[in-house]
C-alpha atoms as a PDB file:
ATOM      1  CA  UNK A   1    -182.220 -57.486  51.890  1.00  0.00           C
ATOM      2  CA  UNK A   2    -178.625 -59.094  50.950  1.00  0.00           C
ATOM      3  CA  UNK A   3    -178.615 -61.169  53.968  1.00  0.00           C
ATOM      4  CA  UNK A   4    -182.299 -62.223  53.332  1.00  0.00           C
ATOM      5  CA  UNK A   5    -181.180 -63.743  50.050  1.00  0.00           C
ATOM      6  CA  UNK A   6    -177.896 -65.008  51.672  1.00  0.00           C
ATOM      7  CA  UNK A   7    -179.919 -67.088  54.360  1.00  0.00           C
ATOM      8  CA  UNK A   8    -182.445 -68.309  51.651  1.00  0.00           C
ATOM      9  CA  UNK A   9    -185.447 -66.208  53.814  1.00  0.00           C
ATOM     10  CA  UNK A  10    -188.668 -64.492  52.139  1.00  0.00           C
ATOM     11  CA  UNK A  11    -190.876 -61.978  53.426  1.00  0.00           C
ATOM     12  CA  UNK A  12    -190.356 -58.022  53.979  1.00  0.00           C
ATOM     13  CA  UNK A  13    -188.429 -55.323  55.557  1.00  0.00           C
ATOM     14  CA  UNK A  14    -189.867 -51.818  56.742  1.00  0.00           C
ATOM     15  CA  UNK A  15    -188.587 -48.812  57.986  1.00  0.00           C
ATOM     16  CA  UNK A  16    -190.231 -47.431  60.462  1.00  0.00           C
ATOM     17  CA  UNK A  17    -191.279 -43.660  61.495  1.00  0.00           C
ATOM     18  CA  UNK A  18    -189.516 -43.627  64.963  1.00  0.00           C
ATOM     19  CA  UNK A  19    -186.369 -45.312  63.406  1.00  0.00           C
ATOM     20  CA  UNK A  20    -186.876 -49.162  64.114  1.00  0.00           C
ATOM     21  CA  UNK A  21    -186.926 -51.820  61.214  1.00  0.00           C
ATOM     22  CA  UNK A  22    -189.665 -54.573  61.334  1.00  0.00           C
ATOM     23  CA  UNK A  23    -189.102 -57.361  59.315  1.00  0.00           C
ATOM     24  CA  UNK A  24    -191.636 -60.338  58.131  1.00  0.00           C
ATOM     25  CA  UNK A  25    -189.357 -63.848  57.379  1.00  0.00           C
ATOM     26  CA  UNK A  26    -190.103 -67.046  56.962  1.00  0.00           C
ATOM     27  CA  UNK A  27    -188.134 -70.420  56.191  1.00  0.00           C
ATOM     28  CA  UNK A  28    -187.118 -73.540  56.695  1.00  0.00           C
ATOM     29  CA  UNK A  29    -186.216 -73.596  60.709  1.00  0.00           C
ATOM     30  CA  UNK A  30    -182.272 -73.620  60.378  1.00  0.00           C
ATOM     31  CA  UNK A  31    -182.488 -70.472  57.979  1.00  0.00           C
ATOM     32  CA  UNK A  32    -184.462 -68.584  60.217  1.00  0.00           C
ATOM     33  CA  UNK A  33    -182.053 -69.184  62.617  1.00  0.00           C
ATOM     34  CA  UNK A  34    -179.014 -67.738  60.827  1.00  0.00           C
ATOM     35  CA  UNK A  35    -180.598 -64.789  59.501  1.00  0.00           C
ATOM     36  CA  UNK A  36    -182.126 -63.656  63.660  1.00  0.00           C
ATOM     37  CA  UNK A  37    -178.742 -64.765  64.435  1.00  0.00           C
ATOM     38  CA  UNK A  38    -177.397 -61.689  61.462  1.00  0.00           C
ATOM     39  CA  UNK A  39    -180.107 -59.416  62.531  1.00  0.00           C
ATOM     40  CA  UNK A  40    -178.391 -59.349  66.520  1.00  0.00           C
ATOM     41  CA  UNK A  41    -175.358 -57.932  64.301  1.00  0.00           C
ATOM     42  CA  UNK A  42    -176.875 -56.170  61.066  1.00  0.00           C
ATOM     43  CA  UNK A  43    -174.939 -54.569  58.443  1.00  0.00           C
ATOM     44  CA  UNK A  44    -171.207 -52.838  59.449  1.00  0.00           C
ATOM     45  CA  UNK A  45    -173.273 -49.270  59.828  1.00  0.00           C
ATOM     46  CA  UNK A  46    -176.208 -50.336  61.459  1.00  0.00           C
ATOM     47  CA  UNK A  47    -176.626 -50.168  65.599  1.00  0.00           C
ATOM     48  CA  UNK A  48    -178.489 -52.379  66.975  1.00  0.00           C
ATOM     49  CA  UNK A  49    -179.613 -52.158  70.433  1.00  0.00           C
ATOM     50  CA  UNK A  50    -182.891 -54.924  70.694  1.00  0.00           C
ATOM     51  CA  UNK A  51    -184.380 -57.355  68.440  1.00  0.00           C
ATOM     52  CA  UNK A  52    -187.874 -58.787  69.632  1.00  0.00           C
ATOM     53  CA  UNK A  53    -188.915 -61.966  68.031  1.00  0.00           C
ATOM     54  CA  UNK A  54    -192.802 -62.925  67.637  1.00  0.00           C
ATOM     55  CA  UNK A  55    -193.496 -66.064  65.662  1.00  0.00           C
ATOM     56  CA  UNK A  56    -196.933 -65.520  62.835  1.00  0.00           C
ATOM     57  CA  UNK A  57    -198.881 -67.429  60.582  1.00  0.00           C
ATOM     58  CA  UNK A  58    -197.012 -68.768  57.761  1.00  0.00           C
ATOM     59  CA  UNK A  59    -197.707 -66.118  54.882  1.00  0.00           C
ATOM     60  CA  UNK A  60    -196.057 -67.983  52.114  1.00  0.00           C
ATOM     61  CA  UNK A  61    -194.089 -64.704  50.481  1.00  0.00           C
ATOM     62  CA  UNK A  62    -192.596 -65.615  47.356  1.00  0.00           C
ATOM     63  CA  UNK A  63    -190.017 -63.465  47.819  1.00  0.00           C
ATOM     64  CA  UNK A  64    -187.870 -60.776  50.362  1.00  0.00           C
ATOM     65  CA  UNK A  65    -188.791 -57.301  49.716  1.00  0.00           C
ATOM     66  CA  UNK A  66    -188.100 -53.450  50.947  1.00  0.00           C
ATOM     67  CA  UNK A  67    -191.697 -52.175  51.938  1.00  0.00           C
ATOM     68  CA  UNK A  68    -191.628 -48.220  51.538  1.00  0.00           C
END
Protein backbone atom coordinates (compact mmCIF):
# COMPACT_ATOMS: atom_id res chain seq x y z
CA UNK A 1 0.00 0.00 0.00
CA UNK A 2 3.19 2.38 0.74
CA UNK A 3 4.39 2.07 -2.70
CA UNK A 4 0.81 2.69 -4.08
CA UNK A 5 0.88 6.09 -2.40
CA UNK A 6 4.61 6.55 -3.33
CA UNK A 7 3.80 6.13 -7.18
CA UNK A 8 0.62 8.36 -6.85
CA UNK A 9 -1.64 4.93 -7.95
CA UNK A 10 -5.37 4.16 -6.67
CA UNK A 11 -7.22 1.09 -6.65
CA UNK A 12 -6.88 -2.19 -4.34
CA UNK A 13 -4.76 -4.93 -3.11
CA UNK A 14 -6.00 -8.57 -2.14
CA UNK A 15 -4.63 -11.44 -0.68
CA UNK A 16 -5.45 -14.31 -2.05
CA UNK A 17 -6.40 -18.00 -0.67
CA UNK A 18 -3.58 -19.92 -2.54
CA UNK A 19 -1.02 -17.16 -1.55
CA UNK A 20 -0.93 -14.75 -4.67
CA UNK A 21 -1.73 -10.92 -4.36
CA UNK A 22 -4.03 -9.33 -7.06
CA UNK A 23 -3.95 -5.84 -7.26
CA UNK A 24 -6.48 -3.23 -9.13
CA UNK A 25 -4.30 0.28 -10.15
CA UNK A 26 -4.87 2.86 -12.14
CA UNK A 27 -3.00 6.22 -13.15
CA UNK A 28 -1.62 8.45 -15.19
CA UNK A 29 0.59 6.11 -17.76
CA UNK A 30 4.18 6.96 -16.32
CA UNK A 31 2.90 6.03 -12.69
CA UNK A 32 1.65 2.88 -13.66
CA UNK A 33 4.77 2.21 -14.98
CA UNK A 34 6.89 2.71 -11.85
CA UNK A 35 4.71 1.05 -9.52
CA UNK A 36 4.59 -2.67 -12.18
CA UNK A 37 8.11 -1.78 -12.39
CA UNK A 38 8.11 -2.04 -7.91
CA UNK A 39 5.74 -4.87 -8.04
CA UNK A 40 8.69 -7.16 -10.27
CA UNK A 41 10.67 -6.36 -6.86
CA UNK A 42 8.00 -5.92 -3.93
CA UNK A 43 8.80 -5.18 -0.46
CA UNK A 44 12.49 -6.55 1.10
CA UNK A 45 10.38 -9.83 2.48
CA UNK A 46 8.27 -10.51 -0.25
CA UNK A 47 9.27 -13.30 -3.18
CA UNK A 48 8.17 -12.77 -6.14
CA UNK A 49 8.27 -15.29 -8.77
CA UNK A 50 5.51 -13.86 -11.75
CA UNK A 51 3.56 -10.83 -12.19
CA UNK A 52 0.81 -11.04 -15.03
CA UNK A 53 -0.44 -7.78 -16.27
CA UNK A 54 -4.14 -7.41 -17.82
CA UNK A 55 -5.19 -3.89 -18.66
CA UNK A 56 -9.42 -3.07 -17.40
CA UNK A 57 -11.84 -0.51 -17.65
CA UNK A 58 -10.93 2.57 -15.95
CA UNK A 59 -12.78 2.25 -12.45
CA UNK A 60 -12.01 5.67 -11.19
CA UNK A 61 -11.00 4.51 -7.33
CA UNK A 62 -10.58 7.40 -5.26
CA UNK A 63 -8.18 5.88 -3.40
CA UNK A 64 -5.54 2.57 -2.79
CA UNK A 65 -6.91 0.18 -0.40
CA UNK A 66 -6.17 -3.41 1.43
CA UNK A 67 -9.31 -5.58 0.43
CA UNK A 68 -9.72 -8.33 3.27
Amino acid sequence: MEAAYRFGVTGFVKNKKDGSVYIEAEGPEENIQSFVEWCHKGPTWARITKVDIEQGDIQNFKSFEIVR
